[in-house]
C-alpha atoms as a PDB file:
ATOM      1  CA  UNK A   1     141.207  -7.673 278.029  1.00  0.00           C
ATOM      2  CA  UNK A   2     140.312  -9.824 275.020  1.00  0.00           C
ATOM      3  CA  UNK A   3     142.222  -7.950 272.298  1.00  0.00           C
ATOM      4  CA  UNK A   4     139.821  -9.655 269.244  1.00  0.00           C
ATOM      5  CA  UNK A   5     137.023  -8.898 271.075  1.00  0.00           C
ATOM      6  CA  UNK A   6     138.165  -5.460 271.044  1.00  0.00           C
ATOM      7  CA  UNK A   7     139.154  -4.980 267.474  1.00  0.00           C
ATOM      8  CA  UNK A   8     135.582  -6.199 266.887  1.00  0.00           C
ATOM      9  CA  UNK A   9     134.015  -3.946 269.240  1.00  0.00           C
ATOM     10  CA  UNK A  10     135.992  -0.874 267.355  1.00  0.00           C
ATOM     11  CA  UNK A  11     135.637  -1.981 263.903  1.00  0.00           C
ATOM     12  CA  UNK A  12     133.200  -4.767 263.624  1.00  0.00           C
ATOM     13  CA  UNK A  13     130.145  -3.918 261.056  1.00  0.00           C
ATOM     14  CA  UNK A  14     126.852  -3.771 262.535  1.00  0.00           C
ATOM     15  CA  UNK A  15     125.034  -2.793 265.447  1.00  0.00           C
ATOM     16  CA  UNK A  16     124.973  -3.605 269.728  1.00  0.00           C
ATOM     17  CA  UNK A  17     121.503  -5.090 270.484  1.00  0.00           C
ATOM     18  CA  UNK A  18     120.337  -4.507 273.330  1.00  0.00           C
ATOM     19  CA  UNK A  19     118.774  -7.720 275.599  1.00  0.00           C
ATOM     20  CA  UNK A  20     118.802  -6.113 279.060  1.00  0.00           C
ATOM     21  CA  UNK A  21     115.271  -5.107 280.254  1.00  0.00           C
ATOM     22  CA  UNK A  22     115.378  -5.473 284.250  1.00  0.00           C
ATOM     23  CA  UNK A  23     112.291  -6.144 286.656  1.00  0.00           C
ATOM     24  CA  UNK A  24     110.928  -2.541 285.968  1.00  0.00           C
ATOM     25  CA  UNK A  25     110.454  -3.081 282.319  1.00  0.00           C
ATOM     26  CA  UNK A  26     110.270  -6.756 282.100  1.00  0.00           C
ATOM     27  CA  UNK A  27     106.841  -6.631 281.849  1.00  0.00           C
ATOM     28  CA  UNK A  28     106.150  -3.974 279.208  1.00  0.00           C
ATOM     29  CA  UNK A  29     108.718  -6.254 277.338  1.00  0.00           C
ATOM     30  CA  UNK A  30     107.307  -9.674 277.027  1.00  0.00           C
ATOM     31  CA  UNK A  31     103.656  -7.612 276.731  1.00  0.00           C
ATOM     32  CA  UNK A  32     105.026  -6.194 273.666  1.00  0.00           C
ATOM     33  CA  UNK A  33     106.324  -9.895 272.561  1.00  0.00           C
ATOM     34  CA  UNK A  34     102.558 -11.274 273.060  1.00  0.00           C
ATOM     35  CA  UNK A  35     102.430 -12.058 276.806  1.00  0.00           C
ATOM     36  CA  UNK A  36     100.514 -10.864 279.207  1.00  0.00           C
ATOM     37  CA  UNK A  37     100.872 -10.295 282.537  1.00  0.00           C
ATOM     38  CA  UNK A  38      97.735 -12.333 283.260  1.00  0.00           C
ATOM     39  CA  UNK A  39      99.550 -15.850 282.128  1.00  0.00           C
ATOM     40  CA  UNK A  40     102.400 -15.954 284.253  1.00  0.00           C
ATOM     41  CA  UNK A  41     102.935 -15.445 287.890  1.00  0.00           C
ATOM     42  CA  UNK A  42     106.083 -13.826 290.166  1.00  0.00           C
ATOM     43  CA  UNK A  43     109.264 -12.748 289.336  1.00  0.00           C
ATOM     44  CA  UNK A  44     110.758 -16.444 288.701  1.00  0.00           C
ATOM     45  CA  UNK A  45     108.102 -17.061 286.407  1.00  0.00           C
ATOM     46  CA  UNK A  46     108.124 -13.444 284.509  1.00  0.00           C
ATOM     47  CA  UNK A  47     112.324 -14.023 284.162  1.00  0.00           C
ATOM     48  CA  UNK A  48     111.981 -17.186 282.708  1.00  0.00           C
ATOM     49  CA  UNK A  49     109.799 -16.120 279.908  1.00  0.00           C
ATOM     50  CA  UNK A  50     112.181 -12.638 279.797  1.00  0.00           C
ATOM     51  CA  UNK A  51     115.293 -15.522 279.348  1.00  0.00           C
ATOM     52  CA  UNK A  52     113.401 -17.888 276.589  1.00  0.00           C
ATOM     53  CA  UNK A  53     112.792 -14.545 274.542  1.00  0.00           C
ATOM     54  CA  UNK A  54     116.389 -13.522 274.382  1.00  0.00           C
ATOM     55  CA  UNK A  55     117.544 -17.298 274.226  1.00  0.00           C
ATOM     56  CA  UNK A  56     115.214 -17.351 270.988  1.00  0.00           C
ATOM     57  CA  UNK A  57     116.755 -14.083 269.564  1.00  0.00           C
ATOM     58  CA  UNK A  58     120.596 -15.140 269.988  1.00  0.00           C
ATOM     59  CA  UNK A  59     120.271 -18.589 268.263  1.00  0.00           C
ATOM     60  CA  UNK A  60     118.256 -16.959 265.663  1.00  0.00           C
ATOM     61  CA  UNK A  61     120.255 -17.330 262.570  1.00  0.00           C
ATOM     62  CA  UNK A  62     119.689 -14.317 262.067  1.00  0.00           C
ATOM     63  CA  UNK A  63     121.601 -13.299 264.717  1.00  0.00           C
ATOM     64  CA  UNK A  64     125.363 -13.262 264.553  1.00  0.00           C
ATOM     65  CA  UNK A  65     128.510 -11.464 264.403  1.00  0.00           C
ATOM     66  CA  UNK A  66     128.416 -10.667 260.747  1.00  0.00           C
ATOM     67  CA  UNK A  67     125.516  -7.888 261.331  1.00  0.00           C
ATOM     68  CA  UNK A  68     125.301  -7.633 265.521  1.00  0.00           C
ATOM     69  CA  UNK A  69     128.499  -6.603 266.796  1.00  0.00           C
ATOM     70  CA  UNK A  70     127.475  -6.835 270.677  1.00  0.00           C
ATOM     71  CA  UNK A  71     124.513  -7.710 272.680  1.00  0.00           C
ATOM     72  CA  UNK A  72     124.164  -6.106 276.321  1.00  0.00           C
ATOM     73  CA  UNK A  73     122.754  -8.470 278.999  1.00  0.00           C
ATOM     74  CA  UNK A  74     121.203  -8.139 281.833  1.00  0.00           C
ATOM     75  CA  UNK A  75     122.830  -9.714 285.279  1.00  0.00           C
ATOM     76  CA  UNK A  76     120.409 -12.647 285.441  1.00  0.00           C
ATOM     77  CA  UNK A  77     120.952 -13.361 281.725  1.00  0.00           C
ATOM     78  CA  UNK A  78     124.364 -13.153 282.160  1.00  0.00           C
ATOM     79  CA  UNK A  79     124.241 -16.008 285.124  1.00  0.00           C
ATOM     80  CA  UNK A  80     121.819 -18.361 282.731  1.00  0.00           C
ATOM     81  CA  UNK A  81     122.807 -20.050 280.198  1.00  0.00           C
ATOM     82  CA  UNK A  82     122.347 -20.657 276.229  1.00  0.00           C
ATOM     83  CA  UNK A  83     122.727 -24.111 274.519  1.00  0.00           C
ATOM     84  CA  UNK A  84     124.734 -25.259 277.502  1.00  0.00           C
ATOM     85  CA  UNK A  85     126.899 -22.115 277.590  1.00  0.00           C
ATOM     86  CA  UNK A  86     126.899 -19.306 280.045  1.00  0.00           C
ATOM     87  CA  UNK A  87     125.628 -16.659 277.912  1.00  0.00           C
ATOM     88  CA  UNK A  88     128.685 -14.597 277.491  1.00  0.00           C
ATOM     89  CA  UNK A  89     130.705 -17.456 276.477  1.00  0.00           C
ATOM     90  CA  UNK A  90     127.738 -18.743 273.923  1.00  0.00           C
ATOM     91  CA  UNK A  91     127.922 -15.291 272.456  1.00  0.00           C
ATOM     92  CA  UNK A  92     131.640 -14.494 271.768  1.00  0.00           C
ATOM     93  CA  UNK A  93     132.313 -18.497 270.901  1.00  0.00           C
ATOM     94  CA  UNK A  94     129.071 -19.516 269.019  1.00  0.00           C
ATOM     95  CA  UNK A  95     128.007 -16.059 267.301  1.00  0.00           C
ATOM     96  CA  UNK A  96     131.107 -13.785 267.402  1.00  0.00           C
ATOM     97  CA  UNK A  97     128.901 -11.640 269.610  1.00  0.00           C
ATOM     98  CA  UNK A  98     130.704  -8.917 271.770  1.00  0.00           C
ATOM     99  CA  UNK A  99     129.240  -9.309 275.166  1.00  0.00           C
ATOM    100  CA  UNK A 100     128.384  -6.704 277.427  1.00  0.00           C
ATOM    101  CA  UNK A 101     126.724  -6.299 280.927  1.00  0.00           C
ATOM    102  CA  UNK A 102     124.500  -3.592 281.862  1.00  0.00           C
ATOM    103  CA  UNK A 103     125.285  -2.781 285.833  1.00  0.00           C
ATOM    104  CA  UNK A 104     123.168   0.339 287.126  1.00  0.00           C
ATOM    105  CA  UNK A 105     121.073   0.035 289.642  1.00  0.00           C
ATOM    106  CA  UNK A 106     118.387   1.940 288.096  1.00  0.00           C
ATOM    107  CA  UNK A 107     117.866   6.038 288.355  1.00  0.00           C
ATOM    108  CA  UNK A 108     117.818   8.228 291.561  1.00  0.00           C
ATOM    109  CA  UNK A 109     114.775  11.125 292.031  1.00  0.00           C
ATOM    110  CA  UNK A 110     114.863  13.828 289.640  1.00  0.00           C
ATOM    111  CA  UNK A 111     117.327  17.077 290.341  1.00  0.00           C
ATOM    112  CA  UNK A 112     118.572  19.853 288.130  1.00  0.00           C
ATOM    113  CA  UNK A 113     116.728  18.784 285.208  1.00  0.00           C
ATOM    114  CA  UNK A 114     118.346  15.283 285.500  1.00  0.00           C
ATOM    115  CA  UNK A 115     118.277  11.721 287.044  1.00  0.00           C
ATOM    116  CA  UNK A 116     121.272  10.118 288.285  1.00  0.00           C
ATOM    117  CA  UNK A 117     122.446   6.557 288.962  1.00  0.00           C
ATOM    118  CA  UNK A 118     121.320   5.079 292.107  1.00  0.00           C
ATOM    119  CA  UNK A 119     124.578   3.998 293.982  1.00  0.00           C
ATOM    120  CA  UNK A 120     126.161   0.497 292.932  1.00  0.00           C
ATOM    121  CA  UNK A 121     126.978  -1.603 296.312  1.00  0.00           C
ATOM    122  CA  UNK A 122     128.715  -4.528 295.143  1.00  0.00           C
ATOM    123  CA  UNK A 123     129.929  -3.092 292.334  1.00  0.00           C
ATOM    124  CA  UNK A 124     134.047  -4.930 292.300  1.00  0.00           C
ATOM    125  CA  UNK A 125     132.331  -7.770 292.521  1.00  0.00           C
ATOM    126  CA  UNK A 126     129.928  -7.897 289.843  1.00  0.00           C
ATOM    127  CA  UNK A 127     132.349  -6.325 287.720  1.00  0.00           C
ATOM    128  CA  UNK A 128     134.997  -9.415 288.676  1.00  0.00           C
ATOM    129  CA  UNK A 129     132.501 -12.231 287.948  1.00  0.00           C
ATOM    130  CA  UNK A 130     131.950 -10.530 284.777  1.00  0.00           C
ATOM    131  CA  UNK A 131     135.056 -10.650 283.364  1.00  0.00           C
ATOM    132  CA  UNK A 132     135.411 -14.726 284.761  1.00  0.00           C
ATOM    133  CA  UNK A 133     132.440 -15.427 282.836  1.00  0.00           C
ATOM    134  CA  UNK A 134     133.909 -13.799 278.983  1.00  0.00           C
ATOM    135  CA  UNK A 135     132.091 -10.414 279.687  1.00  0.00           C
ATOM    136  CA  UNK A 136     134.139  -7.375 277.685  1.00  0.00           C
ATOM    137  CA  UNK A 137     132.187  -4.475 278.901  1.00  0.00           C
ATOM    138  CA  UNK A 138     129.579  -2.664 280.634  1.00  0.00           C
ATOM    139  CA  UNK A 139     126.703  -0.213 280.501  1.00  0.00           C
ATOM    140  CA  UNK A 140     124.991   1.784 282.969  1.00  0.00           C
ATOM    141  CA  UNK A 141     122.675   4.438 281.985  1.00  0.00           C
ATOM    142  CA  UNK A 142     121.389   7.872 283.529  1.00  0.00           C
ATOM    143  CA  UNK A 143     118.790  10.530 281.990  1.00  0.00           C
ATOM    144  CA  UNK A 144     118.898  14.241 281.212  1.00  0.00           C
ATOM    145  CA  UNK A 145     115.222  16.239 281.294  1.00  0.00           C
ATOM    146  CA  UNK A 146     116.453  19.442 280.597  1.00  0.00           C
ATOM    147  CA  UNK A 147     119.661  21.884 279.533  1.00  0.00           C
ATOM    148  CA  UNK A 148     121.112  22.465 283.143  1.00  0.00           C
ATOM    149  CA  UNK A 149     124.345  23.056 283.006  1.00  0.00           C
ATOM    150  CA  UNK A 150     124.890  21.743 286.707  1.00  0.00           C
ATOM    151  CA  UNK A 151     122.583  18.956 285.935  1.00  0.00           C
ATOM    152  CA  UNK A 152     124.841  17.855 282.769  1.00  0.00           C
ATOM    153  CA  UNK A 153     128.132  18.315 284.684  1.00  0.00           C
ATOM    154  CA  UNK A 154     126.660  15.773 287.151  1.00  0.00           C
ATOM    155  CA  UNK A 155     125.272  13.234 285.450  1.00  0.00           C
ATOM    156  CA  UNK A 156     128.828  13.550 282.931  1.00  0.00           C
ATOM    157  CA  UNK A 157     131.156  13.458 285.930  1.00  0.00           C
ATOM    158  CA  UNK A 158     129.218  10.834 287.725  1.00  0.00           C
ATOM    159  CA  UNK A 159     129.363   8.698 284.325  1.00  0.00           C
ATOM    160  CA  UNK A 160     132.983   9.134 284.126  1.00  0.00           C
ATOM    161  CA  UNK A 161     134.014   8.153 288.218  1.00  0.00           C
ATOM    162  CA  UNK A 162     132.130   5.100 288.098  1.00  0.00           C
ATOM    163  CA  UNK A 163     134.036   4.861 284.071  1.00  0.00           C
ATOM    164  CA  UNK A 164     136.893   5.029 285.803  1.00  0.00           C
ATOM    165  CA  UNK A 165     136.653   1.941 288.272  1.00  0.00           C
ATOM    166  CA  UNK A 166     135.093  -0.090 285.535  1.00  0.00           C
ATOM    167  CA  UNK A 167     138.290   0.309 283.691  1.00  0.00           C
ATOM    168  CA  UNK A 168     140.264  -0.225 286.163  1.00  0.00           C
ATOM    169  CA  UNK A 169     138.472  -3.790 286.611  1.00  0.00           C
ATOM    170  CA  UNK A 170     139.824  -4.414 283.033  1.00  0.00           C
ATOM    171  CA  UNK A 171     136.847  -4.204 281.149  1.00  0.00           C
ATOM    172  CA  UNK A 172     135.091  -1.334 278.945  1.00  0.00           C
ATOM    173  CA  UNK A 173     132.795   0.644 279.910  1.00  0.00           C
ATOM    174  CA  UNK A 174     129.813   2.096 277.508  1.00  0.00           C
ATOM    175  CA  UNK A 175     129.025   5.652 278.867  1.00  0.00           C
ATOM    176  CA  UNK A 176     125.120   6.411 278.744  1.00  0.00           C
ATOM    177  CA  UNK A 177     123.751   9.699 279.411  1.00  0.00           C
ATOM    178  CA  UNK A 178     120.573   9.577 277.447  1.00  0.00           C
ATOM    179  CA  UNK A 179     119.008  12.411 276.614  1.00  0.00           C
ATOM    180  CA  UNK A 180     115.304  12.330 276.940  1.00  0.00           C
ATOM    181  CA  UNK A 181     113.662  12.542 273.300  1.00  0.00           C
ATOM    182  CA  UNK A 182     110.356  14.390 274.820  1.00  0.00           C
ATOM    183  CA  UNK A 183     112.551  16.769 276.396  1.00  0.00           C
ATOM    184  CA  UNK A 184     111.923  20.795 275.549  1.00  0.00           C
ATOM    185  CA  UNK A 185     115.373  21.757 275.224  1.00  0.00           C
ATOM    186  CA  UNK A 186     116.894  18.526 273.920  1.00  0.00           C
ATOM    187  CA  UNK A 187     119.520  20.170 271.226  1.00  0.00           C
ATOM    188  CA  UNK A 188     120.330  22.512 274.058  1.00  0.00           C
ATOM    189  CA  UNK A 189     121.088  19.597 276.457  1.00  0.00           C
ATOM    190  CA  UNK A 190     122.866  17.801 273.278  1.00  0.00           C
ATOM    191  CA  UNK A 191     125.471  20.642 272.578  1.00  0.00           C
ATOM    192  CA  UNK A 192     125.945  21.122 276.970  1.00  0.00           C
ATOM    193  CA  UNK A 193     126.668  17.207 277.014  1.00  0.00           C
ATOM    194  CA  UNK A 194     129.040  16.887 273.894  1.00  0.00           C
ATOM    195  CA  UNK A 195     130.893  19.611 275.778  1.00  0.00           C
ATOM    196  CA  UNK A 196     131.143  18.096 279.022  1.00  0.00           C
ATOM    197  CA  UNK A 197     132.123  14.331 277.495  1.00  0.00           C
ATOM    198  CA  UNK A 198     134.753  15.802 275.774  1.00  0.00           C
ATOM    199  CA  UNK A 199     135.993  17.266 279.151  1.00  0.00           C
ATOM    200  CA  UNK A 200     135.994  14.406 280.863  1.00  0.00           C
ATOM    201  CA  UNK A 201     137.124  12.503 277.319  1.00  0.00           C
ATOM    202  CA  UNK A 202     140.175  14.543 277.405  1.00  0.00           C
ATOM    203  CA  UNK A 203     141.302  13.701 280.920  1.00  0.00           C
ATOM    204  CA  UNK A 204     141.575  10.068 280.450  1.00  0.00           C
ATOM    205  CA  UNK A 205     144.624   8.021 280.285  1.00  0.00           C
ATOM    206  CA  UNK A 206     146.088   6.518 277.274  1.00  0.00           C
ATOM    207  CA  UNK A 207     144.572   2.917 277.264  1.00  0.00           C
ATOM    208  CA  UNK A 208     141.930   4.249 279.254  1.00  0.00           C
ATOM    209  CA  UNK A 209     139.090   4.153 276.519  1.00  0.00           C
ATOM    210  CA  UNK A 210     135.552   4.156 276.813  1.00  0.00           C
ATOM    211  CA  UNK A 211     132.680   3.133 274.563  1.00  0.00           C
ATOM    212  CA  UNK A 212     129.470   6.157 274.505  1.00  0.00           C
ATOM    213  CA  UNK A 213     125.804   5.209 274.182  1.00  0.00           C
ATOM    214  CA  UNK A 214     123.764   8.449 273.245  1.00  0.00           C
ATOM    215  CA  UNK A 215     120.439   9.384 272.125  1.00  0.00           C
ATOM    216  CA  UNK A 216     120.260  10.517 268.767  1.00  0.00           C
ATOM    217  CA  UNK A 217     121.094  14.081 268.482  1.00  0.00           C
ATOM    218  CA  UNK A 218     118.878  16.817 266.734  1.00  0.00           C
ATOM    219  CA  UNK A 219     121.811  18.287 264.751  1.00  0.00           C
ATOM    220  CA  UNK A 220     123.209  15.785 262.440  1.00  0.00           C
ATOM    221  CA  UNK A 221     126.625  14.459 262.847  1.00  0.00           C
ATOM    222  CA  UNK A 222     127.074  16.568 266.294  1.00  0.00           C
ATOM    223  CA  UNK A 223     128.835  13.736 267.996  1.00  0.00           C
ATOM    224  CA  UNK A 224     131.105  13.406 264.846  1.00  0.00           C
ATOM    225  CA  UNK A 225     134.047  14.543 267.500  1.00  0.00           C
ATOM    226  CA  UNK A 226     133.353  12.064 269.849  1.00  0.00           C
ATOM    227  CA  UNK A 227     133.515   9.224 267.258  1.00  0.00           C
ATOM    228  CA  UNK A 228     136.920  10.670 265.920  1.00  0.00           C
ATOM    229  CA  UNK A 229     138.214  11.086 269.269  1.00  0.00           C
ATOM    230  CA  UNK A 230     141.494   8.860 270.231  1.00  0.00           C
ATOM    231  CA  UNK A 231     139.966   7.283 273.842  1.00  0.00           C
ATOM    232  CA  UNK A 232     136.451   6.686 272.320  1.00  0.00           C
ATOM    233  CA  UNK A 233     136.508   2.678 271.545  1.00  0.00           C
ATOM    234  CA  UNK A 234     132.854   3.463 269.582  1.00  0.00           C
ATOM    235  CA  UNK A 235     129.543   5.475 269.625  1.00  0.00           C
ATOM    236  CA  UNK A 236     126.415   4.204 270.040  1.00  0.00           C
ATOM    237  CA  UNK A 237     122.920   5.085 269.764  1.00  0.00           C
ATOM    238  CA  UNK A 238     120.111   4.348 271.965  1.00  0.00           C
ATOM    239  CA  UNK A 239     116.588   4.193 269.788  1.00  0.00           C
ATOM    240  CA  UNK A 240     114.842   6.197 272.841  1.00  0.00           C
ATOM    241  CA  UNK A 241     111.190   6.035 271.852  1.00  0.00           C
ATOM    242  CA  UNK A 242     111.984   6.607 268.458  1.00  0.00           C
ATOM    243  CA  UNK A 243     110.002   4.058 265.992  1.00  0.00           C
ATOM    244  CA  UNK A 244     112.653   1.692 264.543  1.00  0.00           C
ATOM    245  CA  UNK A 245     111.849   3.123 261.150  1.00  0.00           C
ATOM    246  CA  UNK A 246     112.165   6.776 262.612  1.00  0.00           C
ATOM    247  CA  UNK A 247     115.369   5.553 264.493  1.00  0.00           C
ATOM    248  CA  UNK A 248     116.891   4.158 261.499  1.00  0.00           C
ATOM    249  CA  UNK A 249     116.402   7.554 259.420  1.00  0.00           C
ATOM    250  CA  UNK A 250     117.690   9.684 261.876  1.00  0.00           C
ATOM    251  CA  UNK A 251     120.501   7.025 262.996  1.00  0.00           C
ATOM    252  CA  UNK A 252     121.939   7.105 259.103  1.00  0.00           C
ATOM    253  CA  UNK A 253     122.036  10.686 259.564  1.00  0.00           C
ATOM    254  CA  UNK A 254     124.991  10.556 261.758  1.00  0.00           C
ATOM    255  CA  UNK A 255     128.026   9.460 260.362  1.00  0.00           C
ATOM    256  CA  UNK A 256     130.207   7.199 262.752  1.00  0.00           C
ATOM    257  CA  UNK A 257     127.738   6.119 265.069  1.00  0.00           C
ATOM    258  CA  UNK A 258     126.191   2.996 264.902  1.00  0.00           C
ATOM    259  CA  UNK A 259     122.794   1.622 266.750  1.00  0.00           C
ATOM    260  CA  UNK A 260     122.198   0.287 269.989  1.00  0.00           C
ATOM    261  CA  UNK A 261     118.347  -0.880 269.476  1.00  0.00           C
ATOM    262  CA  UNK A 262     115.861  -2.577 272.392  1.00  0.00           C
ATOM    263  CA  UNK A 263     112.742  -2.014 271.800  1.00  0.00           C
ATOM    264  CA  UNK A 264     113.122  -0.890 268.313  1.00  0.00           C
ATOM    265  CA  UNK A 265     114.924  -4.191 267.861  1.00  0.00           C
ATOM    266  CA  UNK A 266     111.980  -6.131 269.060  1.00  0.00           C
ATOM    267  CA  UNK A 267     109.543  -4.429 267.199  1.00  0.00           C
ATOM    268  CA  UNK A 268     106.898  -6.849 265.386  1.00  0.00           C
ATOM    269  CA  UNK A 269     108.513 -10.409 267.033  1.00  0.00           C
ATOM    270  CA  UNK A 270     106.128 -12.404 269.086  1.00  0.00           C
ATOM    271  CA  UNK A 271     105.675 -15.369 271.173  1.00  0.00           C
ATOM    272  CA  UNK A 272     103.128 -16.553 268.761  1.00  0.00           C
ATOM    273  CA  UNK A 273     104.926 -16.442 265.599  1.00  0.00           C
ATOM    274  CA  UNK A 274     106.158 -19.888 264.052  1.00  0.00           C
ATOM    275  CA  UNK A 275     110.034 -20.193 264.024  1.00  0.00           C
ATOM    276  CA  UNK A 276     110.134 -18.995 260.509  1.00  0.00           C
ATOM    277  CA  UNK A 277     108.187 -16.418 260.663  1.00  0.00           C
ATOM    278  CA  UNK A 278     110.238 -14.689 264.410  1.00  0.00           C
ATOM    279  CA  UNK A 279     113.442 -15.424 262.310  1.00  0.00           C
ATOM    280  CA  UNK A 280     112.262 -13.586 259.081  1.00  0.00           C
ATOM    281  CA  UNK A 281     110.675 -10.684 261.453  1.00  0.00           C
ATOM    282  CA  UNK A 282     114.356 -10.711 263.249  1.00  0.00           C
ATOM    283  CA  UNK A 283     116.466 -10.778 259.743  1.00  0.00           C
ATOM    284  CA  UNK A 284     114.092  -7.596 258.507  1.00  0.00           C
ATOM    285  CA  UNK A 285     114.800  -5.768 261.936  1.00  0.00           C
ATOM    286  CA  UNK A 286     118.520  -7.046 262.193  1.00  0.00           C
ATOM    287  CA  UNK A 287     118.986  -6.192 258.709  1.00  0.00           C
ATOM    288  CA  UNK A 288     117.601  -2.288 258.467  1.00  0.00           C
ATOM    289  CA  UNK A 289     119.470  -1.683 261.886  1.00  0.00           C
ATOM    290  CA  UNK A 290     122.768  -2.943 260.371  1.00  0.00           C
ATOM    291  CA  UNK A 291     122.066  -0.911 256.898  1.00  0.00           C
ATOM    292  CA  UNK A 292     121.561   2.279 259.271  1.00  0.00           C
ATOM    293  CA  UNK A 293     124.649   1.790 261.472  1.00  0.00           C
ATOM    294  CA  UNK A 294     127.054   1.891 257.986  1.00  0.00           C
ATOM    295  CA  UNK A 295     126.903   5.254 257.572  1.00  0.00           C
END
């Protein structure tokens, strides 16, 4: 493991952005940027456009390690390349960027008020050509609907197992059990899940740490314990619906944790915008993120 890239990914100012929309919402992504699905045609076509987006948003100068501690890519970004560079190489070596890779497979059917990670064939070897190409760590996310305690205690445990082998592959992973903001018992789900992590938190090895990517808790500062916790590398929060303005509030809330923005990232930049303007739209966004993740 790249030992700078870990002392910035546990201290580093700033905030993870998030660059890794898949197929599903691909589209919803570049609509929101200005482009319709009317103008371009096929996957190919669609990921091509997905790739000059995020290529335009990490040679922003607006965008480096200073303020944006990591960026999490998606598998085909990760293969592609920036100014010559595979991605994760441009990142760490151009911008100081921490790079990550997200690696689920998407979410299984609903059960017990919760939505698991499909399975991950292939998994060793994704995780191997990762780490060839500069990659420090990994995401993978599942969802909790409701406050069932079996439903937690799955999604937690399955989290951690899959944790475990990511470690094992030498790289760290970030732990994501969001917790759906529309859901009707979402501080109930938030105190069942801080429980569980630290469970499962407590059980690790030394040296085995883990990074935690979690929706933005009701109560303020209730993930305080996993921030202070001695296998926790850092917490992050996922923006979750949440307007970036409304994100940012409730983000500064919560000492310790810093953000972990997509769509609230993106908010306002377009395909249509002049290269001035997307960088001054992108130093606004990148900037109130960064002044939210400080607390």
């Amino acid at each position: 493991m790249d030992t700078d890239m870990l002392a910035h990914a546990a201290t580093g100012k700033g905030f993870i952005a998030a660059l890794d929309q898949s197929g599903g919402s691909t589209p919803k992504a570049l609509r929101l940027y200005g482009i319709e699905e009317s103008t371009y045609s096929g996957e190919e076509e669609m990921f091509d456009l997905m790739h000059a987006m995020r290529t335009r948003i990490m040679t922003s100068p607006a965008f480096t390690g200073e303020r944006v501690m990591g960026a999490i890519l998606f598998e085909q970004t990760m293969d592609r390349t920036v100014e010559g560079l595979g991605t994760a190489e441009y990142l760490w070596s151009v911008k100081h960027v921490v790079p990550f890779l997200k690696v689920d497979k998407g979410l299984a059917d609903e059960a017990n008020g919760v939505q698991l990670m499909k399975d991950m064939p292939g998994l060793d070897d994704l995780l191997a050509r990762a780490r060839a190409k500069g990659v420090f760590g990994t995401k993978m996310r599942s969802v909790i609907k409701l406050a069932d305690g079996a439903g937690v205690s799955a999604i937690v445990a399955q989290q951690f197992e899959i944790g475990r082998q990511i470690i094992a592959a030498g790289l760290v992973p970030i732990i994501e059990p969001e917790v759906d903001i529309n859901s009707p018992q979402k501080a109930e789900a938030e105190t069942l899940l801080r429980a569980s992590i630290i469970e499962h938190l407590d059980g690790l090895d030394d040296g085995a740490d883990v990074m935690l990517k979690l929706t933005i808790p009701d109560e303020d500062d209730l993930y305080r314990v996993l921030v202070d916790h001695p296998r926790v590398v850092r917490v992050v929060a996922l923006s979750g619906g949440y307007t970036r303005e409304d994100a940012n509030a409730r983000l500064a809330r919560n000492h310790g944790m810093i953000a972990s923005f997509s769509r609230a990232l993106t908010e306002g930049l377009t395909a249509q915008q002049s290269d001035d303007e997307f960088n001054a739209a992108l130093d606004a966004s990148i900037q109130s993120i960064y002044e939210a993740s400080l607390t």
